[in-house]
N, C-alpha and C. Protein backbone atom coordinates (compact mmCIF):
# COMPACT_ATOMS: atom_id res chain seq x y z
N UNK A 1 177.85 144.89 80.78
CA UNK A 1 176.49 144.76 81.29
C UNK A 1 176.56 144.38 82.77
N UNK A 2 175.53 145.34 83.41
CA UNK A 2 175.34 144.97 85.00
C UNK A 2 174.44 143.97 84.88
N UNK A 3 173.98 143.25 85.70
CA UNK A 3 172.58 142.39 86.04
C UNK A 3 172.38 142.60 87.46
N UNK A 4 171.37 142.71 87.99
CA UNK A 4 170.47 142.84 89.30
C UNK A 4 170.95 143.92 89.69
N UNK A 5 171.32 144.85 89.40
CA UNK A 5 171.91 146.11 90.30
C UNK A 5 170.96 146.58 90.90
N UNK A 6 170.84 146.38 92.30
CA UNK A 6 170.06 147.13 93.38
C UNK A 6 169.72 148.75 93.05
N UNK A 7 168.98 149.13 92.07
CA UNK A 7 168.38 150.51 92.28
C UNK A 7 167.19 150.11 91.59
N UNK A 8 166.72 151.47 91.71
CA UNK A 8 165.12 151.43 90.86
C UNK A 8 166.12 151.58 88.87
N UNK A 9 165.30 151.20 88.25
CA UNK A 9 165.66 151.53 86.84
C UNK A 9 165.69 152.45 86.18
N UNK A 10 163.88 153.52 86.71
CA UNK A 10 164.03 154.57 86.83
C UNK A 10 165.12 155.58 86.96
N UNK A 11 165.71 155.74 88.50
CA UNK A 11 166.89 156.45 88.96
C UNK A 11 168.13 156.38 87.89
N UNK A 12 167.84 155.17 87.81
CA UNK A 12 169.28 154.23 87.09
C UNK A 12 169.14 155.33 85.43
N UNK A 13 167.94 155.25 84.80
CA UNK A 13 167.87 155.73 83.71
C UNK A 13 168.56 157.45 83.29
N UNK A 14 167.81 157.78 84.76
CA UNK A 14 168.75 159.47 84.66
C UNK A 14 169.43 159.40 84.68
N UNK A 15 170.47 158.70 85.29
CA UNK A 15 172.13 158.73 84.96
C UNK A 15 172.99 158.67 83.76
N UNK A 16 172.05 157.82 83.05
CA UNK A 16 172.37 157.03 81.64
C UNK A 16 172.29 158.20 80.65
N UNK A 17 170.89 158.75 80.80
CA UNK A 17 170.93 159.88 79.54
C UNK A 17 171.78 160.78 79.49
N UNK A 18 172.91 161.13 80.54
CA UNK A 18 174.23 162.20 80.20
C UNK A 18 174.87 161.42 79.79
N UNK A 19 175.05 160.40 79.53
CA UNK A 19 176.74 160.00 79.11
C UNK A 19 176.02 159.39 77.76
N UNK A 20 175.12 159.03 76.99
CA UNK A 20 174.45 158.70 75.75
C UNK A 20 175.06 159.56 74.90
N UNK A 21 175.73 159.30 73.97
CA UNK A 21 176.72 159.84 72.83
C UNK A 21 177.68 160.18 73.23
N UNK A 22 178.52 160.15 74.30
CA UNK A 22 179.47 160.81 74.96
C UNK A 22 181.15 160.67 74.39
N UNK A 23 181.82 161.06 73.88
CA UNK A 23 183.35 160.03 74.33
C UNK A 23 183.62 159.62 75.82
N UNK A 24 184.24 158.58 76.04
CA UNK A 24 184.78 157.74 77.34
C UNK A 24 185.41 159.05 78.45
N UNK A 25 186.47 159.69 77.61
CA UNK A 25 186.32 160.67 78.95
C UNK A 25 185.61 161.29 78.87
N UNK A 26 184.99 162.06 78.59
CA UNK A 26 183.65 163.12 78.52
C UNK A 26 182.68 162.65 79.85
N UNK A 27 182.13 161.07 79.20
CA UNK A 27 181.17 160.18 80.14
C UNK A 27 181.94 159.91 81.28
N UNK A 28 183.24 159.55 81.71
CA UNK A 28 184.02 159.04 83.35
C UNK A 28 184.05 160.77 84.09
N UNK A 29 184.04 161.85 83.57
CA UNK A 29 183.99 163.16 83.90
C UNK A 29 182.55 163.74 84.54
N UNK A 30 181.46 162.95 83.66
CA UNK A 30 179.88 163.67 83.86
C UNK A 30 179.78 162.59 85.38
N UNK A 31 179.98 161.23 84.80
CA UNK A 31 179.58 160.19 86.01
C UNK A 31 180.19 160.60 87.54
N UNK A 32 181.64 161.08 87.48
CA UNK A 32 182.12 160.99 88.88
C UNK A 32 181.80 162.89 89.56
N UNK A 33 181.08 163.78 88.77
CA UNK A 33 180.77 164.62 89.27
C UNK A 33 178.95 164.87 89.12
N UNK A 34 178.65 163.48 89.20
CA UNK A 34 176.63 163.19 89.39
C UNK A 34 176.69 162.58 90.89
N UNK A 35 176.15 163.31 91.66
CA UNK A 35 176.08 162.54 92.84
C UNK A 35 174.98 161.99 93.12
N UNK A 36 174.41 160.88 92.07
CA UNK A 36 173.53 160.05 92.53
C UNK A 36 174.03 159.12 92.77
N UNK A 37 173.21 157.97 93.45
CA UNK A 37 174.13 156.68 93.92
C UNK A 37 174.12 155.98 92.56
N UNK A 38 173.37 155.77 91.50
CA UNK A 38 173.16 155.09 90.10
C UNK A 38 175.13 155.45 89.81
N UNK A 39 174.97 156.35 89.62
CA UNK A 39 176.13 156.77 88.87
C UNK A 39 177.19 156.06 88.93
N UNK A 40 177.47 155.76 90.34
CA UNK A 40 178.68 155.12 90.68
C UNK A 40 178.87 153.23 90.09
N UNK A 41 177.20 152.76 90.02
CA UNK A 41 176.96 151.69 89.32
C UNK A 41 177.24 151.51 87.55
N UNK A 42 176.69 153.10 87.40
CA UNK A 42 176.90 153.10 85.51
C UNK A 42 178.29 153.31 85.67
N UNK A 43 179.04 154.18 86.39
CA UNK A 43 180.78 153.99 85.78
C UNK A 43 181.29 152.48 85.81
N UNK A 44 181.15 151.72 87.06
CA UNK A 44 181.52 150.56 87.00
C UNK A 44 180.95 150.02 85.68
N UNK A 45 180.10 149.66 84.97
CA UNK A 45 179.66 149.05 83.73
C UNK A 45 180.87 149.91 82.75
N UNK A 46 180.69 150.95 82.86
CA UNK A 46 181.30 151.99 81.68
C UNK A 46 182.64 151.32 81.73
N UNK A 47 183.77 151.77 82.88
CA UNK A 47 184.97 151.17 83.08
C UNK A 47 185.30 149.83 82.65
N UNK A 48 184.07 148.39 82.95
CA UNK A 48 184.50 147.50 82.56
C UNK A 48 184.04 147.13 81.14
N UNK A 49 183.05 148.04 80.42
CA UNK A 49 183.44 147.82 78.78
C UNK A 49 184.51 148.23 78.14
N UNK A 50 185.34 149.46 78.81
CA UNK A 50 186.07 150.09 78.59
C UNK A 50 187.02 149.20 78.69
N UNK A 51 187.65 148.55 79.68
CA UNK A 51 188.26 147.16 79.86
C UNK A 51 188.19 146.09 78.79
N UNK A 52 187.33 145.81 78.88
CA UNK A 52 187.09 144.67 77.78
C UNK A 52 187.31 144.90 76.07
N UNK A 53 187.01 146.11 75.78
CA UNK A 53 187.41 146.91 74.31
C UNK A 53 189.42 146.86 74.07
N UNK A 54 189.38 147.17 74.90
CA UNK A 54 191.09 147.46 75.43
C UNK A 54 191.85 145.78 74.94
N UNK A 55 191.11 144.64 75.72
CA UNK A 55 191.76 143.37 76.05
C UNK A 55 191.08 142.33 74.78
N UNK A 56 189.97 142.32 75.07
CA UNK A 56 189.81 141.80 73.47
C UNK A 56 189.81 142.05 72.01
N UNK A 57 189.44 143.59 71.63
CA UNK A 57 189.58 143.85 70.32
C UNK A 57 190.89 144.90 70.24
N UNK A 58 191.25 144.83 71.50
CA UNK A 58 192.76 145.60 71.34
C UNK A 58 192.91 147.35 70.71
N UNK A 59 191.82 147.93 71.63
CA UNK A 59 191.55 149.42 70.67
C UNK A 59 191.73 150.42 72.24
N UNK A 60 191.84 151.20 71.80
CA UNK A 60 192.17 152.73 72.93
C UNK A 60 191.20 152.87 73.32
N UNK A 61 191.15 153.18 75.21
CA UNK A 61 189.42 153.37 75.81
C UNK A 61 189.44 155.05 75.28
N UNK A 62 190.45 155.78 75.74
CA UNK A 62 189.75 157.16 74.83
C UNK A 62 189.37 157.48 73.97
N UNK A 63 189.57 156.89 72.85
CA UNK A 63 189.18 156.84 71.24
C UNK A 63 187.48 156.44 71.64
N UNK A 64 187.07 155.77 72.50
CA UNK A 64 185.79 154.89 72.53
C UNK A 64 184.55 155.75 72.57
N UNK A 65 183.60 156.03 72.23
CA UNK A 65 182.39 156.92 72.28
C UNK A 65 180.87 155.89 72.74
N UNK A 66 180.58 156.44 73.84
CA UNK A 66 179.74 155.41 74.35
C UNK A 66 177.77 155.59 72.98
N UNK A 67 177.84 154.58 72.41
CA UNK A 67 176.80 154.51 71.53
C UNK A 67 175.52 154.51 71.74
N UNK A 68 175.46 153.13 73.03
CA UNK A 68 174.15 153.00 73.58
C UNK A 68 174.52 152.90 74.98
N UNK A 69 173.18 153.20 75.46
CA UNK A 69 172.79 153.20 77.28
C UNK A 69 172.06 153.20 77.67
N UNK A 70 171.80 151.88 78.05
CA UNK A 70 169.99 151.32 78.68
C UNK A 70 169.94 150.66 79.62
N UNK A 71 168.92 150.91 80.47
CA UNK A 71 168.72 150.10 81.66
C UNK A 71 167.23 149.51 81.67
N UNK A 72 167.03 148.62 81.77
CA UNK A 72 165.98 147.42 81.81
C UNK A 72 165.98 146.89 82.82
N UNK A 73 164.71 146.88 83.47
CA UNK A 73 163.80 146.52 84.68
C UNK A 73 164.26 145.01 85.13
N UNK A 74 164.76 144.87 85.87
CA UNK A 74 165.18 143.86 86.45
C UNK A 74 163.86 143.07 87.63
N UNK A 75 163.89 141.84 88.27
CA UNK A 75 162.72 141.60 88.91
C UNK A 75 162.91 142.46 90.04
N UNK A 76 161.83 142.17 90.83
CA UNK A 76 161.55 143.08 91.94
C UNK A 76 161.01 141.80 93.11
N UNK A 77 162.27 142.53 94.46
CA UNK A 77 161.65 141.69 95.60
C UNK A 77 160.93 142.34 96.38
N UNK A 78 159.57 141.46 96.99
CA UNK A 78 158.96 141.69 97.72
C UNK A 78 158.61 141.11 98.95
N UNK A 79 158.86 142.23 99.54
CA UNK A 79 158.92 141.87 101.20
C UNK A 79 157.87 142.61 101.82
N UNK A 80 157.60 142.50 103.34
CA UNK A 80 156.26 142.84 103.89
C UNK A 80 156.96 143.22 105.33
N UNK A 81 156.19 144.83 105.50
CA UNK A 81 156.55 145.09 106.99
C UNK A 81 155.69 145.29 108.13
N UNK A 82 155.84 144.80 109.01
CA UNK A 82 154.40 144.53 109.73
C UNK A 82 153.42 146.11 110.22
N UNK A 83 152.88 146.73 110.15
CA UNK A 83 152.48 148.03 110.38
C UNK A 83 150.91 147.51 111.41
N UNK A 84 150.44 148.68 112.12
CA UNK A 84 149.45 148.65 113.31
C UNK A 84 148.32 147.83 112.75
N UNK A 85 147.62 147.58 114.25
CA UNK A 85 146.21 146.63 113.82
C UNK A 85 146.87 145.42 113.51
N UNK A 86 147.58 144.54 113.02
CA UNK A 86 147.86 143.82 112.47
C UNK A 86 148.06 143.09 111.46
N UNK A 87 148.18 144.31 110.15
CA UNK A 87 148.34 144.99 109.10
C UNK A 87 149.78 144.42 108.66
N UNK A 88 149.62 144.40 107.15
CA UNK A 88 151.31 144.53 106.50
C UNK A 88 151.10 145.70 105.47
N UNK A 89 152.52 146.17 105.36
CA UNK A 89 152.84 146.85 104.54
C UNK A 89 153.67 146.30 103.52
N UNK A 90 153.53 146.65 102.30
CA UNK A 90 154.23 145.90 101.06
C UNK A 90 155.62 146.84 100.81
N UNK A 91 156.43 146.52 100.99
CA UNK A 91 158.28 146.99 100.73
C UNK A 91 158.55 146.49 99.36
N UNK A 92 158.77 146.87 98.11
CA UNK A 92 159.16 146.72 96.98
C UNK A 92 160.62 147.45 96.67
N UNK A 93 161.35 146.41 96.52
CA UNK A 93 162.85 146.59 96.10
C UNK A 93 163.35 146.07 95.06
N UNK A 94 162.90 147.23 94.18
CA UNK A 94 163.53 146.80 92.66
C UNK A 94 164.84 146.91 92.30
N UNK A 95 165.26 145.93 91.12
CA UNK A 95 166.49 145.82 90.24
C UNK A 95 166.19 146.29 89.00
N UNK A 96 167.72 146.27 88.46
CA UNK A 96 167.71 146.79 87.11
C UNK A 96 168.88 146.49 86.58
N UNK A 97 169.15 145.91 85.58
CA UNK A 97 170.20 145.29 84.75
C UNK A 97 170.75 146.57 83.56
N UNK A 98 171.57 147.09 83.78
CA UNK A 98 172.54 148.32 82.92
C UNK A 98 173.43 147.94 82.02
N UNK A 99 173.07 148.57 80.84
CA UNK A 99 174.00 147.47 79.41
C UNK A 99 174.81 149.04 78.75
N UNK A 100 176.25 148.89 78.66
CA UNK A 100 176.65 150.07 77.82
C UNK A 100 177.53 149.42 77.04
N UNK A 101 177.21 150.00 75.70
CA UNK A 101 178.02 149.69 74.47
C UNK A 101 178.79 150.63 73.84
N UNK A 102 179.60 150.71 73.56
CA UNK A 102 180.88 151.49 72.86
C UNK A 102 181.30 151.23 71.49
N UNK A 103 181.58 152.57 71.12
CA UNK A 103 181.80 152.45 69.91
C UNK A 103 183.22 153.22 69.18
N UNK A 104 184.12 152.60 68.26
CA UNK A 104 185.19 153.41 68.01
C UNK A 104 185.32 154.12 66.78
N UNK A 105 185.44 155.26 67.32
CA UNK A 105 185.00 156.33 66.24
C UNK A 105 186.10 156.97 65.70
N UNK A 106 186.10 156.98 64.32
CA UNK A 106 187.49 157.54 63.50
C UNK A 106 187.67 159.38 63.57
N UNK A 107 187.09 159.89 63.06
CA UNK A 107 187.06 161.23 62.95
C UNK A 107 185.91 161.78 64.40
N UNK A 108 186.46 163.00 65.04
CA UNK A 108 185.23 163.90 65.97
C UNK A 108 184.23 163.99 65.37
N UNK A 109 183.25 163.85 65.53
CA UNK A 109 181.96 164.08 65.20
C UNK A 109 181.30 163.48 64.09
N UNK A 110 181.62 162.55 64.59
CA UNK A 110 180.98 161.21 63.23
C UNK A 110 180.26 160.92 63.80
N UNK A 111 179.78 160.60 65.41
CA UNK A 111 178.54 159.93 66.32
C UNK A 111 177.46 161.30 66.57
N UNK A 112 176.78 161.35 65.71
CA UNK A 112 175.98 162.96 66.13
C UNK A 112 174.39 162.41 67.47
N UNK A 113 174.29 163.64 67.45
CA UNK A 113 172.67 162.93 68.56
C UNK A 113 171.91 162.82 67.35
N UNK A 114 170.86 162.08 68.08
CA UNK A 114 169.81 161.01 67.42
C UNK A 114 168.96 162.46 67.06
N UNK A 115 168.24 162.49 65.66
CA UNK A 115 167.36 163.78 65.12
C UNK A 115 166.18 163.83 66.18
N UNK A 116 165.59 165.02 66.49
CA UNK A 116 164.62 164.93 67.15
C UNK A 116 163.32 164.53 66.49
N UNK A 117 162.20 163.73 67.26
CA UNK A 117 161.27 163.26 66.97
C UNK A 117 159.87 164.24 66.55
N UNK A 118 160.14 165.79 66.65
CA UNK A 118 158.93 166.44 66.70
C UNK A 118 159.15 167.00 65.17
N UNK A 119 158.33 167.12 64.32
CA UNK A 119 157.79 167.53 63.18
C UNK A 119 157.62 169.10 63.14
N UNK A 120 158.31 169.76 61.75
CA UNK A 120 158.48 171.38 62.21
C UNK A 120 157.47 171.87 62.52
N UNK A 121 157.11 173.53 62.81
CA UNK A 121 156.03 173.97 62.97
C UNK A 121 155.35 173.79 62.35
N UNK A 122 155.50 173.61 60.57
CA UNK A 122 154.13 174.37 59.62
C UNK A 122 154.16 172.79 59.29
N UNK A 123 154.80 171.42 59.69
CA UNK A 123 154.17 170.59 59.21
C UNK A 123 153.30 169.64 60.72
N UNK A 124 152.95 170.71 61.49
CA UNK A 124 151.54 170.18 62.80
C UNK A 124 150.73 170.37 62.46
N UNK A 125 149.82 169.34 62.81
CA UNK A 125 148.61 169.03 62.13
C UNK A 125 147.94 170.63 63.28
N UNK A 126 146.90 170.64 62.85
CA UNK A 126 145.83 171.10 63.94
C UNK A 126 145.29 170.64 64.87
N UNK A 127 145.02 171.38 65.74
CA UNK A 127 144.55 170.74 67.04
C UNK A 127 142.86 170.52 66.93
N UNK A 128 142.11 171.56 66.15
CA UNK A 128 140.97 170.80 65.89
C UNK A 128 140.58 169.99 65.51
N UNK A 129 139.58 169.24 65.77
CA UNK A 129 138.91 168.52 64.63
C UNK A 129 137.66 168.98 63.86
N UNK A 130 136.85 169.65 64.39
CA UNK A 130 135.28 170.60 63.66
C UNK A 130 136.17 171.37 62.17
N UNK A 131 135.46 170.99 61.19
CA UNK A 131 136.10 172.58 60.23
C UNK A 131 135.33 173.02 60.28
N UNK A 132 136.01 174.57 59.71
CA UNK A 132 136.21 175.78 59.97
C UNK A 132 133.98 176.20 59.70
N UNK A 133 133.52 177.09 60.93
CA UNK A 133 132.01 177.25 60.33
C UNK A 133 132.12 178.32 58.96
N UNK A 134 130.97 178.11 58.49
CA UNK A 134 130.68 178.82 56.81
C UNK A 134 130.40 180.15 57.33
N UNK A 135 130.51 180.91 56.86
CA UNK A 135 130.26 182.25 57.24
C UNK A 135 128.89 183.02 56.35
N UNK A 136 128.54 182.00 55.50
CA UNK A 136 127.14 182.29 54.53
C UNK A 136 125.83 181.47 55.72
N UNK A 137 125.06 182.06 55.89
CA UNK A 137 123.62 181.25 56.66
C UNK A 137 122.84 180.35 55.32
N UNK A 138 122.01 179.30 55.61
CA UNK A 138 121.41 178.91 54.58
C UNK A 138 120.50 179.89 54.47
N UNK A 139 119.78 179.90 53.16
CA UNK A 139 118.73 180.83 52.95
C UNK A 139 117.50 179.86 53.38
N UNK A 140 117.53 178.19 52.99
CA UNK A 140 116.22 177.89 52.82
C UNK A 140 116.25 177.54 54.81
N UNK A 141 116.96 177.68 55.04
CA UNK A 141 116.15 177.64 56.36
C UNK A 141 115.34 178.56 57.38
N UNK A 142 115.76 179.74 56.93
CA UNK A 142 114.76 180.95 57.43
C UNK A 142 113.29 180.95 56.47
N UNK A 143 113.48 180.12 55.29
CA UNK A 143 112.02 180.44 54.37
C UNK A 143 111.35 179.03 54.90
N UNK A 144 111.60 178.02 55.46
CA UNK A 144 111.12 176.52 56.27
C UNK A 144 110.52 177.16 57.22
N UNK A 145 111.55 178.15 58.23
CA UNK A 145 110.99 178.77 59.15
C UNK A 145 109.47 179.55 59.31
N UNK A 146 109.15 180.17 58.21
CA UNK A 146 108.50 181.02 58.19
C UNK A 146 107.35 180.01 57.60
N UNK A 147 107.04 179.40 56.93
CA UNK A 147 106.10 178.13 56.56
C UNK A 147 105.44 177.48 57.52
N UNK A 148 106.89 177.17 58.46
CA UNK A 148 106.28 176.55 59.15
C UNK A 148 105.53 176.89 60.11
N UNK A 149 105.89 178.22 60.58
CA UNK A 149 105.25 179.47 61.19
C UNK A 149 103.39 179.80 60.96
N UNK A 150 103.62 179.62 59.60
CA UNK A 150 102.47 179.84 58.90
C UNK A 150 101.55 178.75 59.20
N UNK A 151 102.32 177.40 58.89
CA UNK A 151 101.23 176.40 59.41
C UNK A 151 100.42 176.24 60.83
N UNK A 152 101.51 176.92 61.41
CA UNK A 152 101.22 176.30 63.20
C UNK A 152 100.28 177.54 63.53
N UNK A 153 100.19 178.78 62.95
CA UNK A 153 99.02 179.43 62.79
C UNK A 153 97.69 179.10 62.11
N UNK A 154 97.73 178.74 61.04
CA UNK A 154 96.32 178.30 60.64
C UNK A 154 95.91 176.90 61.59
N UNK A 155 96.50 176.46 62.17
CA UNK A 155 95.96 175.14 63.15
C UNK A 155 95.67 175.57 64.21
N UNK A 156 96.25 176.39 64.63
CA UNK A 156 95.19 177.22 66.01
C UNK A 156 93.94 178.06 65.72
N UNK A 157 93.92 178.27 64.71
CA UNK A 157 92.49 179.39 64.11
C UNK A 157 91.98 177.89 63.74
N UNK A 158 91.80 176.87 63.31
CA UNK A 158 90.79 175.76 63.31
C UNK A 158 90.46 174.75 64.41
């Protein structure tokens, strides 16, 4: 885990979603050919879990398959730059704290991607909400019609 790493979290986040399920080399391969500046922050995290797997539970960093990868909003400093009239402008320089966890995986393809969240075609709801109009007219409302027709005539002849 990083803490305060000088980027937006945002930025930081695109980096993260290529190496999410990755094996260790797979992910040190995607990271050092992303040329964002994040990147070079997520390998350092990556490398030193990779480190730490190695020295405390005593296991192979290539064997390692990175499990999770998240970055969470760190505080944000704010500073002020003086602009015309005698005006400030607000400068916001956010952090973001980067956590990667590893995992050691026995057989290839035991860590699959996460199922997707969208529901097949034939089980989407509809996009309407009105149902469907009747395709029969009422009858008694053309015979109301005509009544009432009838009335509003005999009240003008009296």
């Amino acid at each position: 885990m990083a803490k305060w790493v000088r980027t937006s979290p945002r930025k930081a986040r695109l980096v993260v979603e290529h190496i999410r399920g990755r094996s260790v080399p797979e992910a040190r391969t995607v990271l050092a050919f992303t040329q964002r500046a994040a990147a070079r922050e997520v390998e350092k995290v990556l490398s030193s879990a990779v480190a730490n797997a190695e020295a405390n539970h005593n296991l192979i960093g290539d064997e390692l398959v990175v499990s999770a990868a998240y970055v969470d909003e760190g505080p944000v400093m704010k500073r002020w730059r003086a602009r015309a009239r005698g005006r400030a402008a607000r400068i916001h320089k956010p952090t973001c704290h980067i956590t990667v966890k590893l995992l050691k995986v026995e057989a290839p393809g035991q860590l699959e991607a996460p199922p997707t969240a969208e529901p097949a075609e034939e089980e989407k709801p509809s996009r309407s909400r009105r149902p469907a109009p009747k395709a029969e007219p009422k009858p008694k409302a053309s015979a109301e019609k005509e009544t009432s027709a009838k009335a509003r005539a005999s009240r003008r002849k009296s």
